[in-house]
C-alpha atoms as a PDB file:
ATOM      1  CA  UNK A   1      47.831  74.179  82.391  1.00  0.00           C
ATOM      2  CA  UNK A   2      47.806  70.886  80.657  1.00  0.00           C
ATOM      3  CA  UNK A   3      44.948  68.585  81.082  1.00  0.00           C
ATOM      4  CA  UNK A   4      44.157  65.349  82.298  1.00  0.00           C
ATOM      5  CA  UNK A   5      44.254  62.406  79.782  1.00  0.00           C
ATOM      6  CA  UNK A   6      40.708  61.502  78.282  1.00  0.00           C
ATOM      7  CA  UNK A   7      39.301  59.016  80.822  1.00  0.00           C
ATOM      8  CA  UNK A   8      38.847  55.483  79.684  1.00  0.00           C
ATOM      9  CA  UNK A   9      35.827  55.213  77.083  1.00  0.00           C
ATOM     10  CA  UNK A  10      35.958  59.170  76.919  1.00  0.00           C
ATOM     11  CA  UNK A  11      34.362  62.109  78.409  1.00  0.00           C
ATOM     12  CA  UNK A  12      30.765  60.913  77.377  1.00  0.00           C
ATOM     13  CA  UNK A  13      31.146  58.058  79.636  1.00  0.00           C
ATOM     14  CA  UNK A  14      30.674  59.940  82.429  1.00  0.00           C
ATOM     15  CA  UNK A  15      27.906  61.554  80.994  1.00  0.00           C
ATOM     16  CA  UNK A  16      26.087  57.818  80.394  1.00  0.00           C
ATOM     17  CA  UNK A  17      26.362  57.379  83.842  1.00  0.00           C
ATOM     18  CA  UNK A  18      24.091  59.845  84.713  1.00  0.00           C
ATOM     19  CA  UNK A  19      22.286  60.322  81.512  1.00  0.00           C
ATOM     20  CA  UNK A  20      22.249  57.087  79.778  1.00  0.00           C
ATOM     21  CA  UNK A  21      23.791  56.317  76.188  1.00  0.00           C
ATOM     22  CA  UNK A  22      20.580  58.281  74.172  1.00  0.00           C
ATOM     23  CA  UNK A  23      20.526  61.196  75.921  1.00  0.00           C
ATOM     24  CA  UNK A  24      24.076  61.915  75.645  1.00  0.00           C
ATOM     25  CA  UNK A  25      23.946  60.869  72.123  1.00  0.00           C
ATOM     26  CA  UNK A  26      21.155  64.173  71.973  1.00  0.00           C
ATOM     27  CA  UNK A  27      23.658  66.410  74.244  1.00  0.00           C
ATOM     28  CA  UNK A  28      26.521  65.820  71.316  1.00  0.00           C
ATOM     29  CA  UNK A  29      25.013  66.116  68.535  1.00  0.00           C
ATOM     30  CA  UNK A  30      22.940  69.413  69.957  1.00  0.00           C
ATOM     31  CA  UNK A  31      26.447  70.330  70.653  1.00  0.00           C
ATOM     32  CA  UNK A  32      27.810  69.608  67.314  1.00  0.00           C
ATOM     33  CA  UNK A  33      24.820  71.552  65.899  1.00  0.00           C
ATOM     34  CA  UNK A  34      26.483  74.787  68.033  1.00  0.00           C
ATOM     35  CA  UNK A  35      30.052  73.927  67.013  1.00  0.00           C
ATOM     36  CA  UNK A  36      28.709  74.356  63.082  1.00  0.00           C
ATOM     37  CA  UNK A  37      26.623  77.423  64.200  1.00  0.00           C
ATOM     38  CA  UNK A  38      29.837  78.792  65.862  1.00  0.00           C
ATOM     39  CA  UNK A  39      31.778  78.534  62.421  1.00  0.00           C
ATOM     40  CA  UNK A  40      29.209  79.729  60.164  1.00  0.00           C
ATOM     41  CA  UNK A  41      29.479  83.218  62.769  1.00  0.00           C
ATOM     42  CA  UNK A  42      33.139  83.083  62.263  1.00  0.00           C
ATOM     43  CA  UNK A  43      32.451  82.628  58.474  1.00  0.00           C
ATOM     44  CA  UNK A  44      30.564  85.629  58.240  1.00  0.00           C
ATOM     45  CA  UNK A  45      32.808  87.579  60.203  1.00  0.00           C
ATOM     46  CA  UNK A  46      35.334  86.938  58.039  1.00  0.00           C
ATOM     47  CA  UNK A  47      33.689  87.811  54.861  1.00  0.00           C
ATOM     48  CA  UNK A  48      32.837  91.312  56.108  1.00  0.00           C
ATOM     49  CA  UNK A  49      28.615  90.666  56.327  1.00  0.00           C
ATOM     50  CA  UNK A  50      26.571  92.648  57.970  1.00  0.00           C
ATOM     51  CA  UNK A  51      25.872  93.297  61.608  1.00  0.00           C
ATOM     52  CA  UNK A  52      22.061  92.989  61.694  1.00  0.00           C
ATOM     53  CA  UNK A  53      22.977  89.123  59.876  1.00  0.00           C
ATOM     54  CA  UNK A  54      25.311  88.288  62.710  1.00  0.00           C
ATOM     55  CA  UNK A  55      23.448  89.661  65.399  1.00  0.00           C
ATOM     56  CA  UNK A  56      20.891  87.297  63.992  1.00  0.00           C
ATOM     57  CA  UNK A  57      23.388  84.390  63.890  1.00  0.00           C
ATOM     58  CA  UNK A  58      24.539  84.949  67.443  1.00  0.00           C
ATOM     59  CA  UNK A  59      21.389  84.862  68.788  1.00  0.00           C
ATOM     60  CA  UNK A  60      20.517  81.226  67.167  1.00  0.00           C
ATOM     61  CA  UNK A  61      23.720  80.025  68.077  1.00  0.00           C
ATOM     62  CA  UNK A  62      23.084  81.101  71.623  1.00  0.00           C
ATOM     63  CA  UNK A  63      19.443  79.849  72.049  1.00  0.00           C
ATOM     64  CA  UNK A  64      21.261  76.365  70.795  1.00  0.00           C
ATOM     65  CA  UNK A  65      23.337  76.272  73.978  1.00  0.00           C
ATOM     66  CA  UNK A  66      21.202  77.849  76.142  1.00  0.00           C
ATOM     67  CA  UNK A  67      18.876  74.103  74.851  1.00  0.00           C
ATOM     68  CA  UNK A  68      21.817  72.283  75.454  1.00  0.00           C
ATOM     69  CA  UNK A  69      21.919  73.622  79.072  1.00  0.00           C
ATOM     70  CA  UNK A  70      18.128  73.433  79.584  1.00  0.00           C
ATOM     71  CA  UNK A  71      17.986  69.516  78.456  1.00  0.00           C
ATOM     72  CA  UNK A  72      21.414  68.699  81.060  1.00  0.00           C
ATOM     73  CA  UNK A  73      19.390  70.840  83.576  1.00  0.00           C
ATOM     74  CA  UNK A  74      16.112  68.940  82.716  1.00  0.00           C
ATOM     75  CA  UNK A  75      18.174  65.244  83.039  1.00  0.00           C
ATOM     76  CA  UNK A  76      19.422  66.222  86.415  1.00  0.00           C
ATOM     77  CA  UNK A  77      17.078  67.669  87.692  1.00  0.00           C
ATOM     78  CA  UNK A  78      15.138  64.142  86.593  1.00  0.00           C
ATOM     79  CA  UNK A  79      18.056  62.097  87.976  1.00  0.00           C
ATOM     80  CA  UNK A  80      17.683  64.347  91.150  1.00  0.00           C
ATOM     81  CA  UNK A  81      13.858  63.461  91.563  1.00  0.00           C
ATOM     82  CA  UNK A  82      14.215  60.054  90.744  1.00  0.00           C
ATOM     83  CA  UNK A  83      16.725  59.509  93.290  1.00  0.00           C
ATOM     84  CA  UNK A  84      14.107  61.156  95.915  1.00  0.00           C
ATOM     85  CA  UNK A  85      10.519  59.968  94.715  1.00  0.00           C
ATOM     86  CA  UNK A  86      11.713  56.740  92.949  1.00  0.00           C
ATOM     87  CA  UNK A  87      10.621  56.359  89.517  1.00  0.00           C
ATOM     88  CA  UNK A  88       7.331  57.693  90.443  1.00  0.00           C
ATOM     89  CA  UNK A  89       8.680  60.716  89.016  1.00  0.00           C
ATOM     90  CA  UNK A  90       6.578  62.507  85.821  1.00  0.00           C
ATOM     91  CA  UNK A  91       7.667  61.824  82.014  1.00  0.00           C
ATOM     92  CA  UNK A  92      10.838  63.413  80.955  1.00  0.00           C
ATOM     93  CA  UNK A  93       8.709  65.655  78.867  1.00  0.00           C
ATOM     94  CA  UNK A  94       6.840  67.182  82.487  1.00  0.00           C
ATOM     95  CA  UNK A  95      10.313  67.641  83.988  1.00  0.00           C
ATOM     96  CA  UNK A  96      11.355  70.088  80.875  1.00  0.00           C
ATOM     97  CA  UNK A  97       8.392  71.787  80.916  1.00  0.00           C
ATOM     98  CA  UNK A  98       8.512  72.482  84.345  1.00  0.00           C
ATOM     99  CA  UNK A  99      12.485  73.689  83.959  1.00  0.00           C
ATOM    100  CA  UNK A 100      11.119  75.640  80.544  1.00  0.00           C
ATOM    101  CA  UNK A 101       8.839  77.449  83.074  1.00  0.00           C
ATOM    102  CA  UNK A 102      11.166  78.349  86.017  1.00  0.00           C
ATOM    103  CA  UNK A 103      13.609  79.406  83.225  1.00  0.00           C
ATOM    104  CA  UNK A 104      11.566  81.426  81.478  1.00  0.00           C
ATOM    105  CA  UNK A 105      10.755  83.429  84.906  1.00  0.00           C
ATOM    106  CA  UNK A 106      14.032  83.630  86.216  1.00  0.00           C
ATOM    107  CA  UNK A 107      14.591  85.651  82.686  1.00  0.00           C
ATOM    108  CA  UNK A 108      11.802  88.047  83.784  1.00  0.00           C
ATOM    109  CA  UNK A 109      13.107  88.852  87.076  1.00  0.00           C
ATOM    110  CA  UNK A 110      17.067  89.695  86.739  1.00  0.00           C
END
């Protein structure tokens, strides 16, 4: 399967659409953050260290893109709101608190 070429301006384009040219700028490097995270566990797999360490590791690294998820969530679930209410909408901040919440139960009850 070969993919399509990078659109004009890249894949973060898109992205600034919806999210605007900051808040993709936080989505990258949260996901650059990961990517490092991801390397260090493949470091440590490689030099033979303990289980309990990368059990430890993996769990960071996942809680880092499970944040990356919750703040894309959060902005769409903004853009969403914004689009319905008009900008009457709460602060960013009220939006991921909100998500953090529903999140947090939907955790408790699978």
């Amino acid at each position: 399967m070969t993919l399509p070429p990078n659109p004009p301006g890249g894949y973060i384009c898109g992205v600034e659409e919806h999210v605007g040219e900051r808040e993709a700028g936080r989505i990258v490097n949260r996901l650059r953050r990961v990517e490092g995270q991801a390397r260090g566990l493949q470091r440590m797999i490689e030099e033979g260290r303990p289980c309990e360490e990368i059990f430890t590791q993996l769990a960071a690294t996942k809680a880092a893109l499970d944040r990356v998820g919750v703040l894309l969530i959060s902005l769409k679930m903004r853009d969403c709101l914004e689009e319905e209410a008009g900008k009457d909408v709460g602060s960013r901040e009220a939006v991921e608190r909100a998500l953090e919440a529903f999140l947090k139960y939907t955790r408790c009850v699978k």
